[in-house]
C-alpha atoms as a PDB file:
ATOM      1  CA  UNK A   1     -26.838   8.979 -24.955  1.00  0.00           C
ATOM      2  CA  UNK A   2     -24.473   9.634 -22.155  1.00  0.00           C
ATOM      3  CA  UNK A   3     -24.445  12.941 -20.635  1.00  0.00           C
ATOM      4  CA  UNK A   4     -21.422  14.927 -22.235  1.00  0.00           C
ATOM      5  CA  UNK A   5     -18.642  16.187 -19.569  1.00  0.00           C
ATOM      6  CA  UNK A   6     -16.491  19.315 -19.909  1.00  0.00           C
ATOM      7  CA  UNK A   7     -12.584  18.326 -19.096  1.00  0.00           C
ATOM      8  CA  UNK A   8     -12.949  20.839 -16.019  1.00  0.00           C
ATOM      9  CA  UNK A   9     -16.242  19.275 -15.434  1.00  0.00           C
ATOM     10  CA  UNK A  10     -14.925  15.372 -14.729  1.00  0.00           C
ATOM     11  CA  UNK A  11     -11.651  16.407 -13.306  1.00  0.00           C
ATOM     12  CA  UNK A  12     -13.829  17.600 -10.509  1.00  0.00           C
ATOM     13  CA  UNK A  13     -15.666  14.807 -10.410  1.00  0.00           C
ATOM     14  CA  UNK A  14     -12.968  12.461 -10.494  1.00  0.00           C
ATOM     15  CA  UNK A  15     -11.564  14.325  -7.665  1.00  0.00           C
ATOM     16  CA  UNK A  16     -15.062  13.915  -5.581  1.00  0.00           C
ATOM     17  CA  UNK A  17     -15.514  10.066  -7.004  1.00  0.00           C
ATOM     18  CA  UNK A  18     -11.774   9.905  -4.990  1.00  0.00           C
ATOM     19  CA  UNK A  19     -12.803  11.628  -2.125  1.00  0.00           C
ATOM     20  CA  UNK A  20     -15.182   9.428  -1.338  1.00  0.00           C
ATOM     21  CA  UNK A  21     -13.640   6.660  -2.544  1.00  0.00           C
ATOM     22  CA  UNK A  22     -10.970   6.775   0.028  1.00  0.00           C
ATOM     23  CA  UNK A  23     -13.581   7.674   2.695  1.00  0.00           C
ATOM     24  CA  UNK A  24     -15.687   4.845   2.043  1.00  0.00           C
ATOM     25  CA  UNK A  25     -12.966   2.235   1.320  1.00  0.00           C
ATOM     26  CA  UNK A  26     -11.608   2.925   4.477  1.00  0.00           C
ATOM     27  CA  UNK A  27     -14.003   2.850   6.441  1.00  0.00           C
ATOM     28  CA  UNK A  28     -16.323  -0.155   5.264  1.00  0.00           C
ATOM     29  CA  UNK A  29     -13.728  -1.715   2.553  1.00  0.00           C
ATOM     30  CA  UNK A  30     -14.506  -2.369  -1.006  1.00  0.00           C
ATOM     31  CA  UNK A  31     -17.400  -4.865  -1.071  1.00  0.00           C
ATOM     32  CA  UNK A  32     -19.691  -2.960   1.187  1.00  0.00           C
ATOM     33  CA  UNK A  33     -19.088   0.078  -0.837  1.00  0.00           C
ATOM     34  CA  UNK A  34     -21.468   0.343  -3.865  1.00  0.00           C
ATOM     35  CA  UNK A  35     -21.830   2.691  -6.763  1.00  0.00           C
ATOM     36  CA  UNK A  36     -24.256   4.868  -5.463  1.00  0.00           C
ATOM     37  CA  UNK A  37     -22.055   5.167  -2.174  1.00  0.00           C
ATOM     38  CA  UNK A  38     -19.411   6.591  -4.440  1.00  0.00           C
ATOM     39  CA  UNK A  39     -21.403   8.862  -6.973  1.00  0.00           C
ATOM     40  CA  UNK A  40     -23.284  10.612  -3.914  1.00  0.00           C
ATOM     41  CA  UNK A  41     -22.590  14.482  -3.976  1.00  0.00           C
ATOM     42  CA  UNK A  42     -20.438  13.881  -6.993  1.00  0.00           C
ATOM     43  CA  UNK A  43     -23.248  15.549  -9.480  1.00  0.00           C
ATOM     44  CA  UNK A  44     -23.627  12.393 -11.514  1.00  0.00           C
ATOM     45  CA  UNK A  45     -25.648   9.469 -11.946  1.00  0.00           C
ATOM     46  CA  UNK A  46     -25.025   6.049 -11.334  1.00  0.00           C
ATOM     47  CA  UNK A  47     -24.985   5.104 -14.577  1.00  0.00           C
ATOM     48  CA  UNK A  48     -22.296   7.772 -15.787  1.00  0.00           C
ATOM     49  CA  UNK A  49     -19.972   6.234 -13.083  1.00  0.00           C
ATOM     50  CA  UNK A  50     -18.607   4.615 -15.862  1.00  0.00           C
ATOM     51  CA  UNK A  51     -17.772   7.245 -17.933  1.00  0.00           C
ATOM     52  CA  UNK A  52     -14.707   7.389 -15.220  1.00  0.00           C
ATOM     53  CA  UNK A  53     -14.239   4.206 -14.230  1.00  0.00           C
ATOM     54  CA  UNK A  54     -14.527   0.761 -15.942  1.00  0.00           C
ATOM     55  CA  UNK A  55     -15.634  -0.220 -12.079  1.00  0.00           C
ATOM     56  CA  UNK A  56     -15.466   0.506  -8.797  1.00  0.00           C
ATOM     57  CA  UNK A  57     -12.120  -1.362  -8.371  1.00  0.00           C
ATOM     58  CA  UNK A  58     -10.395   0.497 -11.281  1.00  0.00           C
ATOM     59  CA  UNK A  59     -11.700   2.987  -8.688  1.00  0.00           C
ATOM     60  CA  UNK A  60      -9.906   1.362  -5.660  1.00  0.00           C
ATOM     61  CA  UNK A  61      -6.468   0.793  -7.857  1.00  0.00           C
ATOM     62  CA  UNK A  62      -6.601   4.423  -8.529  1.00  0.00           C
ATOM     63  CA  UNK A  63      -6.085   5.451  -5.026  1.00  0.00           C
ATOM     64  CA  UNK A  64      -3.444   2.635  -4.414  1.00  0.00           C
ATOM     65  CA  UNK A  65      -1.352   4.003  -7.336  1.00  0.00           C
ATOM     66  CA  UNK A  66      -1.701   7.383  -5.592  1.00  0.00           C
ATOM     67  CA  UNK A  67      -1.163   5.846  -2.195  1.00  0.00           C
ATOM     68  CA  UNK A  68       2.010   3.799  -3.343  1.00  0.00           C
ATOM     69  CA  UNK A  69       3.530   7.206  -4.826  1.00  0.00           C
ATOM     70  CA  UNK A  70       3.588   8.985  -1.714  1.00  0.00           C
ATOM     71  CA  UNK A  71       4.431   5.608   0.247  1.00  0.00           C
ATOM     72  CA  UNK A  72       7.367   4.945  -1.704  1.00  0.00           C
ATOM     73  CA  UNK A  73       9.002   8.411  -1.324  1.00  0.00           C
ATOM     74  CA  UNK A  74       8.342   8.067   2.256  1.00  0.00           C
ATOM     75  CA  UNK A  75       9.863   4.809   2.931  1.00  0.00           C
ATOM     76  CA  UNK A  76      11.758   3.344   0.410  1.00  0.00           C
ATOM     77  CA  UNK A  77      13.741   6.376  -0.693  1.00  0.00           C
ATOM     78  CA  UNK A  78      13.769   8.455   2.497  1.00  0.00           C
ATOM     79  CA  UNK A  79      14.654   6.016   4.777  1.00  0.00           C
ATOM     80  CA  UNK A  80      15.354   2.863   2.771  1.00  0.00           C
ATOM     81  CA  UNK A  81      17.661   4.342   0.191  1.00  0.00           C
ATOM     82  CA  UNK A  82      18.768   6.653   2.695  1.00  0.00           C
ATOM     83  CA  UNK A  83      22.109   4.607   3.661  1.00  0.00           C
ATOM     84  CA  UNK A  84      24.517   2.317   2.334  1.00  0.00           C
ATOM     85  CA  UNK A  85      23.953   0.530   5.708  1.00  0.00           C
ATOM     86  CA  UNK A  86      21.354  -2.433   4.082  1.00  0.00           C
ATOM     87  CA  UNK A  87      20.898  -2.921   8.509  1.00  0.00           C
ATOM     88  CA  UNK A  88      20.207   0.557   9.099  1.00  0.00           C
ATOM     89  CA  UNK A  89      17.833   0.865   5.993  1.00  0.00           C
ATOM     90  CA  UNK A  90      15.986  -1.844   7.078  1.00  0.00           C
ATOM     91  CA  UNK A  91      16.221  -0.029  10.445  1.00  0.00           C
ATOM     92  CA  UNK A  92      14.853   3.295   8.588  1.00  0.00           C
ATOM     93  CA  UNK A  93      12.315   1.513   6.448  1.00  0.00           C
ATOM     94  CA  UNK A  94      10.424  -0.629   9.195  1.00  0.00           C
ATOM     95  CA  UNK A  95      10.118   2.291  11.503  1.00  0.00           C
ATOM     96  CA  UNK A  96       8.982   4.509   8.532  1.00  0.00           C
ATOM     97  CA  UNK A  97       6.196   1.886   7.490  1.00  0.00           C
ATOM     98  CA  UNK A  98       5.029   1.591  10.475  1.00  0.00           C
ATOM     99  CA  UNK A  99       4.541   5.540  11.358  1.00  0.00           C
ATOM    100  CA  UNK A 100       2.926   5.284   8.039  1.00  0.00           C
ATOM    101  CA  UNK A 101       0.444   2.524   9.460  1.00  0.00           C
ATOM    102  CA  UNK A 102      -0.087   4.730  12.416  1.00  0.00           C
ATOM    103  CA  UNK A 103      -1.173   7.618  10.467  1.00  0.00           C
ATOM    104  CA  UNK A 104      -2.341   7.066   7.174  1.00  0.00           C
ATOM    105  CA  UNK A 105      -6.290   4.965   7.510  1.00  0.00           C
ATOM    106  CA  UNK A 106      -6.036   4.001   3.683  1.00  0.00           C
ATOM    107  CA  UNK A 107      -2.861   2.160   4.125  1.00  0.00           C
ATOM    108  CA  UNK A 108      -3.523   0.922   7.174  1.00  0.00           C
ATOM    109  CA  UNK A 109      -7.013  -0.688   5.156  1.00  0.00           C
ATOM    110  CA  UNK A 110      -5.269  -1.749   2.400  1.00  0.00           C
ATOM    111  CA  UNK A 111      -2.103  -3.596   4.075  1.00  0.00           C
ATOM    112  CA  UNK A 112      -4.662  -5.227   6.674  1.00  0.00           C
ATOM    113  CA  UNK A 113      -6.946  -6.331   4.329  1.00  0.00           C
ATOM    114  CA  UNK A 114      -4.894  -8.095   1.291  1.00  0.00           C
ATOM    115  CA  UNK A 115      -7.693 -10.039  -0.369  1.00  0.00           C
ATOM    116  CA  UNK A 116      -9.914  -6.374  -1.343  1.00  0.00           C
ATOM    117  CA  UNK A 117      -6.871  -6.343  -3.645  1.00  0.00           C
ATOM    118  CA  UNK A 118      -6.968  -9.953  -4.606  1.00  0.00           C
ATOM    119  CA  UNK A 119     -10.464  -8.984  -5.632  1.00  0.00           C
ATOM    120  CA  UNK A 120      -9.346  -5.712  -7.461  1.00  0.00           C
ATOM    121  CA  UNK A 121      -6.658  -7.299  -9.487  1.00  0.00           C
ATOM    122  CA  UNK A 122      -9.239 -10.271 -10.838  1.00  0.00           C
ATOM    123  CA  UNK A 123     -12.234  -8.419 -11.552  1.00  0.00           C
ATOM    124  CA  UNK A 124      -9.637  -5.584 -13.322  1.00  0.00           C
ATOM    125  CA  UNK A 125      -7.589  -8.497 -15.233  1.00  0.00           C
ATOM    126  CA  UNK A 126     -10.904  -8.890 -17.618  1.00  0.00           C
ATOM    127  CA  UNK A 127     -12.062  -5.148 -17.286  1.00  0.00           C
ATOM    128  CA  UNK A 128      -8.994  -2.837 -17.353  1.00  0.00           C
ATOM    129  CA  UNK A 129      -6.147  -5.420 -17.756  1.00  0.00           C
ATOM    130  CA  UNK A 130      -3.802  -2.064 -18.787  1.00  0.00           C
ATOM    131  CA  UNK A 131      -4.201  -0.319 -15.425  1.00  0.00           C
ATOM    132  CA  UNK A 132      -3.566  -3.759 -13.857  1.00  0.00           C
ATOM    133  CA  UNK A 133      -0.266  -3.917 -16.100  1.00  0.00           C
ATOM    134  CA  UNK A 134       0.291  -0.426 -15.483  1.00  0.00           C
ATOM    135  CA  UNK A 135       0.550  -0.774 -11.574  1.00  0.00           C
ATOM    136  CA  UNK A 136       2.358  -4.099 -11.460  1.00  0.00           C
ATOM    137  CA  UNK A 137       5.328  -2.646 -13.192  1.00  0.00           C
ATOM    138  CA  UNK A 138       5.190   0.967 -11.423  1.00  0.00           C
ATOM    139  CA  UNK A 139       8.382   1.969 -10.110  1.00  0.00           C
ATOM    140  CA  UNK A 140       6.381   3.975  -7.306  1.00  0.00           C
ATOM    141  CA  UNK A 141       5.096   0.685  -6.292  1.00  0.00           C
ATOM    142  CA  UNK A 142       6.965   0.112  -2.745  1.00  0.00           C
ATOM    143  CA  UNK A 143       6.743  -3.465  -2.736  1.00  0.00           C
ATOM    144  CA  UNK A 144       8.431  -3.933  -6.178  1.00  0.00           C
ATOM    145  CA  UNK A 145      10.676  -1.556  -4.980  1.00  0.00           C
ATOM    146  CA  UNK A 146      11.324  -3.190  -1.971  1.00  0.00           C
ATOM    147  CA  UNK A 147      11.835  -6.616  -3.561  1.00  0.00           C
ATOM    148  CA  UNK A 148      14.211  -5.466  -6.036  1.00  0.00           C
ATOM    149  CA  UNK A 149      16.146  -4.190  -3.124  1.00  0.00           C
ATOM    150  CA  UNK A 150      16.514  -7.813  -1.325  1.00  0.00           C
ATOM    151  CA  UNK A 151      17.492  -8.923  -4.634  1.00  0.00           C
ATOM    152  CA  UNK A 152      19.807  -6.767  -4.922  1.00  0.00           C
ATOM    153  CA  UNK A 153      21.712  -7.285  -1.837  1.00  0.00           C
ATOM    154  CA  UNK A 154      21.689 -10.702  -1.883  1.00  0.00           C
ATOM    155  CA  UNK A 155      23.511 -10.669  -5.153  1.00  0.00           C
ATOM    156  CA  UNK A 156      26.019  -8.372  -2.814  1.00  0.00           C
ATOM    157  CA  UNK A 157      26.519 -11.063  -0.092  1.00  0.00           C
ATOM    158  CA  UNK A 158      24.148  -8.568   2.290  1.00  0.00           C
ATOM    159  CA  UNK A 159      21.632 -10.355   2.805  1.00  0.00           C
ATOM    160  CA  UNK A 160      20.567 -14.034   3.092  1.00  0.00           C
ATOM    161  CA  UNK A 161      19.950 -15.948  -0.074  1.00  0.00           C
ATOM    162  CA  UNK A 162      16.710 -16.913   1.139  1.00  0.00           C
ATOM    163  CA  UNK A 163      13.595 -16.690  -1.685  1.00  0.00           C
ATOM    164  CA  UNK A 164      12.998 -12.722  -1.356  1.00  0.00           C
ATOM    165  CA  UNK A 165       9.116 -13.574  -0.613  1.00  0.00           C
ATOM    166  CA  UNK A 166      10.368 -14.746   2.331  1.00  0.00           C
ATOM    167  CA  UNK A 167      12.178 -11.983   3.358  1.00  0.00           C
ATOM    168  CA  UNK A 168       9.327  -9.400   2.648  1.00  0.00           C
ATOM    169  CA  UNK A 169       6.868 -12.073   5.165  1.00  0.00           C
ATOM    170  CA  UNK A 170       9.656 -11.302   8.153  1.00  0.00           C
ATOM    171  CA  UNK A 171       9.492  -7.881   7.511  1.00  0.00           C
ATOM    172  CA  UNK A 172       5.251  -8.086   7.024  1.00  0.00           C
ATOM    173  CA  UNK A 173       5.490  -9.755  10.243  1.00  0.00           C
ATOM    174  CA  UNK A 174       6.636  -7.437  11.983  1.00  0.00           C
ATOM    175  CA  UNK A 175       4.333  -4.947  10.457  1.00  0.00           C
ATOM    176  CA  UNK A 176       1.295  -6.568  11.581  1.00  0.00           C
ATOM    177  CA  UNK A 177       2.102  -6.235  15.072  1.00  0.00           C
ATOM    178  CA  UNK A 178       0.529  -2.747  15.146  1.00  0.00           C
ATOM    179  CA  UNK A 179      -2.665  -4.042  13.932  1.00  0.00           C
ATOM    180  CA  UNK A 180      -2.724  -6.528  16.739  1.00  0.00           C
ATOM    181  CA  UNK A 181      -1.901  -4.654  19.764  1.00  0.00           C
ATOM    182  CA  UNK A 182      -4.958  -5.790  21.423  1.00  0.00           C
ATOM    183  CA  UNK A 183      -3.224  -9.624  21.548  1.00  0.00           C
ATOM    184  CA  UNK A 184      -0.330  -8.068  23.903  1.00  0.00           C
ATOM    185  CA  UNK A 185      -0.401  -8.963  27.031  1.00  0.00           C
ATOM    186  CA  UNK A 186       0.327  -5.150  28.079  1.00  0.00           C
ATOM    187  CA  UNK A 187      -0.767  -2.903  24.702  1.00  0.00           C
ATOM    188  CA  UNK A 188       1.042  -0.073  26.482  1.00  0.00           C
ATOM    189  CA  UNK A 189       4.312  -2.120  25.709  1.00  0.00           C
ATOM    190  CA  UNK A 190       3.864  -1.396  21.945  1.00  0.00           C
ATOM    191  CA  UNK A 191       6.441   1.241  21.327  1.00  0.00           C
ATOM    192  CA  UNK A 192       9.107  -0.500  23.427  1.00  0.00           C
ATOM    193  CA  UNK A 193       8.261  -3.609  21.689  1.00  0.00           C
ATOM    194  CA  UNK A 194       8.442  -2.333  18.391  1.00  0.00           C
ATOM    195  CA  UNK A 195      12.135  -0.895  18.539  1.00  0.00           C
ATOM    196  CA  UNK A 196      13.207  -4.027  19.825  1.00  0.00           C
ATOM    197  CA  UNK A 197      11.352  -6.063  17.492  1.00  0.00           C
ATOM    198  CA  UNK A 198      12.669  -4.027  14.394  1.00  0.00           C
ATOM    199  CA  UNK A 199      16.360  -4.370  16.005  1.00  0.00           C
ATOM    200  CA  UNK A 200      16.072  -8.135  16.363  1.00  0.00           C
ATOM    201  CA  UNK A 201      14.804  -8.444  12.553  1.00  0.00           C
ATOM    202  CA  UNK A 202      17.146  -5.740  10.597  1.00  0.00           C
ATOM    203  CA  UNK A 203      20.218  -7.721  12.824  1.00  0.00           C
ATOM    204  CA  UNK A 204      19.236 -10.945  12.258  1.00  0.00           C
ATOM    205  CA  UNK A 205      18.497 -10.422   8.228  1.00  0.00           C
ATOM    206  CA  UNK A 206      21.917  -9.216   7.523  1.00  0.00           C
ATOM    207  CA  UNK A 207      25.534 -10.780   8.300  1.00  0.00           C
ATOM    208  CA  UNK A 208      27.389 -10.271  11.774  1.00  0.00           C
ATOM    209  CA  UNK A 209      29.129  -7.043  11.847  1.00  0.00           C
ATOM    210  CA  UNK A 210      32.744  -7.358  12.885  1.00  0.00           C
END
């Protein structure tokens, strides 16, 4: 029979299966992490895991939902949403991710490593196809957030009527350069590089100012 938890009881456990979730994750990603990774110093067995999780990616989409929360707030309505200039929010946003990039490990993991959610989403389509559900239509997921901006303001003339997926790869373009610093001929450049970069795109994604 599995062991019976008190509600004070497994919301600290959740709380250390998190903990060392996001630990773990970022540091060694999802496949190299394994169940007794995640249970150790949590006071439970591997086998009551479950109990908490349906797996260790429902696990892994738990800390994105919490991630995208506090993502979203930071750059989609504090700097995005922040003007009625769609230039300058793109501007705002682009410099907001990437300080974000630069700080935060778990984003950093989980924007440079796209197919650890490819994984999460099929493996969770069969086992928890409601949390699946439940994050695709989140409005504190940024990148639904961000698509339903372009759309949006391309209805409004502001931006090119280009399909929006291609829109959000120029601006994941430049987003990636951070990750790659090593490729630049003079890494030190970066910052320099960046502004410009982020000047070039937010100009050339909306109309010619008169």
């Amino acid at each position: 029979m599995p062991a019976a938890f008190s509600e004070t009881e497994r919301a600290r456990i959740i709380e250390r299966l998190l903990a060392n979730g996001e630990r773990l994750f970022t540091a060694q990603g999802l496949r190299k992490t394994s169940l007794e990774d995640l249970v150790a110093g949590t006071g439970i067995a591997k086998s009551s895991f479950y109990q908490f999780f349906a797996a260790k990616e429902a696990l892994y989409l738990e800390l994105m939902m919490r991630q995208s929360a506090a993502v979203k707030r930071e750059v989609v309505d504090e700097a995005l949403l922040s003007t009625e200039d769609v230039r300058e929010g793109l501007r705002r946003f682009l410099h907001a991710t990437l300080r974000r990039l630069e700080t935060d490990p778990l984003y950093r993991r989980l924007m440079t490593h796209p197919e650890e959610m490819a994984a999460v989403m099929r493996r969770l389509g069969t086992a928890d196809p409601a949390a699946v559900s439940a994050f695709g239509s989140s409005p504190d997921n940024p990148a639904r957030a961000f698509v339903d901006y372009v759309r949006d303001h391309q209805e409004e003339g502001e931006l090119p009527g280009h399909d929006p997926a291609v829109i959000v790869g120029v601006i994941q373009a430049v987003l990636v350069l951070p990750l790659n610093r090593e490729l630049l001929g003079d890494p030190a450049l970066l910052p320099q590089i960046q502004d410009l970069l982020v000047d070039i795109v937010a100009t050339g994604l909306t109309p010619r100012k008169d």
